[in-house]
Protein backbone atom coordinates (compact mmCIF):
# COMPACT_ATOMS: atom_id res chain seq x y z
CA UNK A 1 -54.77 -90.39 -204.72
CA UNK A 2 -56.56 -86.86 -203.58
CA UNK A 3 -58.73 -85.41 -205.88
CA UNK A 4 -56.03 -83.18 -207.44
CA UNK A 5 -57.85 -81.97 -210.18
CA UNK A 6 -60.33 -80.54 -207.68
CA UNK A 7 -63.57 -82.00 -209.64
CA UNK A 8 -67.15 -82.48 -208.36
CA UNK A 9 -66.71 -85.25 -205.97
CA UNK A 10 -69.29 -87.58 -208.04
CA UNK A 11 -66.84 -87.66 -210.51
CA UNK A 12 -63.73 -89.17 -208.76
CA UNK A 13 -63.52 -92.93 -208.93
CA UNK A 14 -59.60 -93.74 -207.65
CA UNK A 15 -59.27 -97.17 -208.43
CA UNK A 16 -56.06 -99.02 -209.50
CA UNK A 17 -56.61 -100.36 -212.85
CA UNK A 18 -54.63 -103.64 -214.12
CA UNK A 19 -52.64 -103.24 -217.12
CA UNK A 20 -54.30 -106.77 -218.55
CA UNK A 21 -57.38 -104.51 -218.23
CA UNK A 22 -56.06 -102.40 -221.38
CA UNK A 23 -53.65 -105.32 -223.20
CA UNK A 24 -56.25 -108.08 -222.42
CA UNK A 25 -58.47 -106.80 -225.04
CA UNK A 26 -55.92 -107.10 -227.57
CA UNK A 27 -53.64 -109.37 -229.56
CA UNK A 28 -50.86 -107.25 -230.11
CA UNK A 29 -47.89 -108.57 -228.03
CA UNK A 30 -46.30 -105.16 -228.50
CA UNK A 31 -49.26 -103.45 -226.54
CA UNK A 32 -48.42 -105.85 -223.64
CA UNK A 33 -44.50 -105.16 -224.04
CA UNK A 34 -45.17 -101.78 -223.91
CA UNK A 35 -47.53 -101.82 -220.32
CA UNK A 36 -44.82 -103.68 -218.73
CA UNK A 37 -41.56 -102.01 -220.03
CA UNK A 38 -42.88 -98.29 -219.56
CA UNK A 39 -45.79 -98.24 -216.89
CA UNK A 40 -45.35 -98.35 -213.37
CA UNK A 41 -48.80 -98.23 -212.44
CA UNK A 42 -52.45 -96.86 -213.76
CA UNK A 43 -55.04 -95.29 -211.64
CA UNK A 44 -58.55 -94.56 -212.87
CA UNK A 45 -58.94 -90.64 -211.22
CA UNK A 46 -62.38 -89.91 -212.64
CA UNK A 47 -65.46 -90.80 -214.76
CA UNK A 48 -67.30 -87.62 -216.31
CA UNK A 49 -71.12 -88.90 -217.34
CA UNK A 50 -74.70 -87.11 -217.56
CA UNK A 51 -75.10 -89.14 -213.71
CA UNK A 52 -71.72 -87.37 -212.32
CA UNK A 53 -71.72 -84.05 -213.79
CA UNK A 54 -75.22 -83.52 -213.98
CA UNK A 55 -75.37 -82.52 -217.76
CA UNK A 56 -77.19 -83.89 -220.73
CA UNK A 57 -76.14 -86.61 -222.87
CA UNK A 58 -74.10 -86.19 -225.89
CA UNK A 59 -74.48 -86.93 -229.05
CA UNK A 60 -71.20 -88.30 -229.75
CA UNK A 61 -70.25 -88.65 -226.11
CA UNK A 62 -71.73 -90.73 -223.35
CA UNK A 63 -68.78 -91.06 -220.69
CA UNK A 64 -64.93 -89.49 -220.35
CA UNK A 65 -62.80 -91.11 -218.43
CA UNK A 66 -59.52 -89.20 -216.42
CA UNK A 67 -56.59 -92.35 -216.19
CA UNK A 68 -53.48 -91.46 -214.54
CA UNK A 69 -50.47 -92.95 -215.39
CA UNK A 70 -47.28 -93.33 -214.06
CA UNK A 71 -44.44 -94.12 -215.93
CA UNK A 72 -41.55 -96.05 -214.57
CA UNK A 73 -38.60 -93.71 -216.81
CA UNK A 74 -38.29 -90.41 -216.97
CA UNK A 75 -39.26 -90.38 -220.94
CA UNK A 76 -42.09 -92.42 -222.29
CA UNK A 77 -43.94 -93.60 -226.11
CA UNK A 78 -46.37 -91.18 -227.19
CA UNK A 79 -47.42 -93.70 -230.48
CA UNK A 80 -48.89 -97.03 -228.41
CA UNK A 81 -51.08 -94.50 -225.71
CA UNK A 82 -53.27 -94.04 -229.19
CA UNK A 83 -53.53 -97.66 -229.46
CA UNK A 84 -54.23 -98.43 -226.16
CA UNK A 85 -56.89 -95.52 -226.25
CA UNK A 86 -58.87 -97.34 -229.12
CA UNK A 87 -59.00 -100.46 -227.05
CA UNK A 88 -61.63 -98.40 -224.60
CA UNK A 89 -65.11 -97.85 -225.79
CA UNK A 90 -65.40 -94.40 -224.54
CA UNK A 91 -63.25 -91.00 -224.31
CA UNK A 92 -60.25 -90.63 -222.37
CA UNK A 93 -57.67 -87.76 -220.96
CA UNK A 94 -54.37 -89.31 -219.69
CA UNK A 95 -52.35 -87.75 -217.09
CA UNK A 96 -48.93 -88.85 -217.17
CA UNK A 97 -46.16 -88.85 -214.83
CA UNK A 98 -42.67 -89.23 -215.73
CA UNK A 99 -39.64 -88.49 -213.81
CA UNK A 100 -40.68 -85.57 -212.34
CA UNK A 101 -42.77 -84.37 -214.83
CA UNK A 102 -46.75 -84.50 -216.16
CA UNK A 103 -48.12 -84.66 -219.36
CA UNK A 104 -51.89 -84.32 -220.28
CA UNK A 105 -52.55 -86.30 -223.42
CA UNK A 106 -56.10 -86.18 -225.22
CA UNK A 107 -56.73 -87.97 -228.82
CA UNK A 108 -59.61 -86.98 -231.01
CA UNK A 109 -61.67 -89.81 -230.73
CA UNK A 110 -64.42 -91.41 -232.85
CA UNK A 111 -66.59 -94.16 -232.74
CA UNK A 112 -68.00 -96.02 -235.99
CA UNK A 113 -70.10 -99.38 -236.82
CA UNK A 114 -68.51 -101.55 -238.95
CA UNK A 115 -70.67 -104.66 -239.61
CA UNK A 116 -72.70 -104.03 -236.87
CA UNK A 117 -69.41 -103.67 -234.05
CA UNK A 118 -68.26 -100.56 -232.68
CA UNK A 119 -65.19 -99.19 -233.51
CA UNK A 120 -63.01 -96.23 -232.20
CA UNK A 121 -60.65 -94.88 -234.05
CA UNK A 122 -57.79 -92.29 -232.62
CA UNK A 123 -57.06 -89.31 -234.61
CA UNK A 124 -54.63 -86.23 -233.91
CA UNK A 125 -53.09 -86.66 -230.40
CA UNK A 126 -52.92 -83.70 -228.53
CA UNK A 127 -50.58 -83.13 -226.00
CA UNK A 128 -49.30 -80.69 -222.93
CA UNK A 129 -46.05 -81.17 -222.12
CA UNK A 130 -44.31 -80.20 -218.33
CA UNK A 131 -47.66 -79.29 -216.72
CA UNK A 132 -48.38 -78.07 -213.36
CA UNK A 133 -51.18 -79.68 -211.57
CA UNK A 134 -53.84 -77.92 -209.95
CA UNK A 135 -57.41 -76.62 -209.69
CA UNK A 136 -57.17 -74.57 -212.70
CA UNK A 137 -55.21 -77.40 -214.98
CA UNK A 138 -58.56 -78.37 -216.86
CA UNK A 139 -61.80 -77.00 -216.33
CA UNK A 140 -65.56 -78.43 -216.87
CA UNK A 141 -67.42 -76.50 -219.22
CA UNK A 142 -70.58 -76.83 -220.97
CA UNK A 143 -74.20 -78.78 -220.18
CA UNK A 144 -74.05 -81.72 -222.40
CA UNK A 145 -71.24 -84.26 -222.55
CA UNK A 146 -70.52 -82.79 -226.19
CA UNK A 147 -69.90 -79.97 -224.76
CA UNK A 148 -67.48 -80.79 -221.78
CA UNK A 149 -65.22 -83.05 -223.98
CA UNK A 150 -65.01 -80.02 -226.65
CA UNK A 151 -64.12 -77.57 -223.53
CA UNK A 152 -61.54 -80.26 -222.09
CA UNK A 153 -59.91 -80.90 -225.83
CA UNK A 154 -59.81 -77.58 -226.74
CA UNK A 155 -57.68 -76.74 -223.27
CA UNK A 156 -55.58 -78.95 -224.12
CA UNK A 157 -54.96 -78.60 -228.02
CA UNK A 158 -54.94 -74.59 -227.16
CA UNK A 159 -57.49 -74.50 -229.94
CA UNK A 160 -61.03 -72.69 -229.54
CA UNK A 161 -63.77 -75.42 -230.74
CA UNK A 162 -67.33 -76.09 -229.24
CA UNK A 163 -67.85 -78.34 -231.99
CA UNK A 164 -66.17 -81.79 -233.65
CA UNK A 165 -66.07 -79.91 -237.37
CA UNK A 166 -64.62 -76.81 -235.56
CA UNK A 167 -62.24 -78.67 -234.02
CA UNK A 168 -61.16 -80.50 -237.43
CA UNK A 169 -61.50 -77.16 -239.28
CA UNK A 170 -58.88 -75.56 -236.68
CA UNK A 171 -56.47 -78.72 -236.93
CA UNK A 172 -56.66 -78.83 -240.49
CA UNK A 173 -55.49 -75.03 -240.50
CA UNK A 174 -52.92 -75.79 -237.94
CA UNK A 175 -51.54 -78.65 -240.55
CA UNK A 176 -51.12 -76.43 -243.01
CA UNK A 177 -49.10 -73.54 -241.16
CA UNK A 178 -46.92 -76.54 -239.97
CA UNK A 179 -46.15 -77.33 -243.35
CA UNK A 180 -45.75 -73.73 -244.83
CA UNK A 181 -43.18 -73.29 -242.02
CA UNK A 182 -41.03 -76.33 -243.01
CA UNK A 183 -41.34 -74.88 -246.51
CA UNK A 184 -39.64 -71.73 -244.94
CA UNK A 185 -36.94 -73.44 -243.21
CA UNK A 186 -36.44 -75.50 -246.17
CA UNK A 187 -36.43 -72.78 -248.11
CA UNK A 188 -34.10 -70.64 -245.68
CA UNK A 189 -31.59 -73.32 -246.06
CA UNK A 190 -31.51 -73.13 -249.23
CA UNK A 191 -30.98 -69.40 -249.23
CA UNK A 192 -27.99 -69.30 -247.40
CA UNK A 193 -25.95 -72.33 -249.60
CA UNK A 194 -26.99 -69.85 -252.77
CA UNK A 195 -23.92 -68.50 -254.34
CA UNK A 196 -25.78 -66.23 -256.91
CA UNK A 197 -27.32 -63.23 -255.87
CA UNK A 198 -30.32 -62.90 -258.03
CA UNK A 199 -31.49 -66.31 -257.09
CA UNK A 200 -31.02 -65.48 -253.43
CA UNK A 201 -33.18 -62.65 -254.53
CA UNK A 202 -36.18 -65.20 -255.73
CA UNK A 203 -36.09 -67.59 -252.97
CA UNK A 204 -36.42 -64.11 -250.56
CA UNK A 205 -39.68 -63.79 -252.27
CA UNK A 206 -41.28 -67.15 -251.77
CA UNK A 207 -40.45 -66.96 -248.62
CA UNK A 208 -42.20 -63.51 -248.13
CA UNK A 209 -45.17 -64.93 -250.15
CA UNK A 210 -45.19 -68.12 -247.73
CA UNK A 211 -44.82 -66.16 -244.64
CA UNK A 212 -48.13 -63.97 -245.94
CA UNK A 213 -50.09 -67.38 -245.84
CA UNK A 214 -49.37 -68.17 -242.72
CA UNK A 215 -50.49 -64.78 -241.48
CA UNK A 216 -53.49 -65.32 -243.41
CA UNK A 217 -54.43 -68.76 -241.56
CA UNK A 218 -53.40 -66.93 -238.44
CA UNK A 219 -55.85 -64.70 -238.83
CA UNK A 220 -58.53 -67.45 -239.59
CA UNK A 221 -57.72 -69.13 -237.21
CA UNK A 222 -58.18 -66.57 -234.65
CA UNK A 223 -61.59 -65.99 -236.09
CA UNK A 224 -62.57 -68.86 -234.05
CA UNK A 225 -60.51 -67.51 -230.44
CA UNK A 226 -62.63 -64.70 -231.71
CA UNK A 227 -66.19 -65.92 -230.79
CA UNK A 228 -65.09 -67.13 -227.32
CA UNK A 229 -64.11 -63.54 -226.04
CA UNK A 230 -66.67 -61.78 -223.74
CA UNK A 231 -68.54 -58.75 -225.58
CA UNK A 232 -68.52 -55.30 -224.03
């Protein structure tokens, strides 16, 4: 496969990669049902570490890895990719092919010591749906591994972080104008099966009240697009 993210050539590694690779370190049979039902085939693309990129060490990451995947339908399980991410001791962006067309799929990850083993954990899984891939798909940015996995999950989330507690101060705030706008729809619904007039009346205002906090964590949350724009 060509180098169609057009990275520094240290970087690419293009090498097949067995599926036992990812379900032999596990003993959930559903992991392995799921690598043979849904994926056709899995190429390692690149490896982004302080010896490929030229760039400091992190201090929460050491190495990303770039797997592409291609799916044999033209539709595919979002869920299992998180547990077959936690399987890998390291960070990971999947590039997935269905049908004919790509995903990029990134999941905050974390690693942890429990009784003296490492463990990584997946959080929020972010996702780009129906991408086009080229040069400009994902860019390297920054001169420490931090750095470059903060730049290449913030491209893909759409949020602005250049650090982990950005990151899961911007999510959280995204959380909550996901709920306050099912508490409008909800709440919209409601308004039009309302037979009385007056009570139409009240629900108008919660709604007006809800749609204020959201522009509220808008705003706060464009604090942080804020601090990325260049200064005149």
């Amino acid at each position: 496969m060509d180098n169609i993210l057009n990275f520094p050539s240290t970087t690419i590694v293009n090498k097949p990669v067995s599926k036992n690779a990812f379900y032999g370190r596990s003993s959930d049979s559903s992991l392995r049902e799921f690598l043979t039902r849904e994926f056709e085939s899995i190429v390692w693309l690149y490896k982004f570490a302080p010896a490929t990129l030229n760039v400091e060490d992190g201090e929460y990451v050491h190495e990303i890895d770039v797997f592409y995947c291609r799916m044999k339908e033209d539709k595919y399980s979002i869920k299992p990719f998180s547990a077959m991410d936690e399987l890998l001791p390291r960070h990971t962006v999947f590039i997935i092919e269905y049908g004919e067309k790509l995903d990029l799929l990134m999941h905050h990850k974390e690693m942890s010591v429990v009784h003296g083993e490492q463990k990584w954990k997946c959080g929020v899984s972010e996702i780009q749906r129906d991408i086009r891939i080229d040069a400009d798909t994902l860019n390297i940015q920054g001169q420490s591994m931090d750095a470059v996995y903060n730049g290449l999950l913030s491209q893909i989330s759409g949020l602005s972080a250049s650090t982990r507690e950005e990151y899961k101060e911007q999510v959280d705030i995204r959380k909550q104008i996901e709920s306050i706008q099912k508490q409008i729809m909800t709440l919209q619904k409601r308004i039009k099966a309302e037979k009385q007039f007056n009570r139409q009346m009240e629900l108008n205002t919660e709604v007006r009240q809800l749609r204020k906090e959201i522009t509220l964590l808008t705003d706060k949350l464009n604090q942080y697009f804020g601090k990325f724009l260049p200064k005149n």
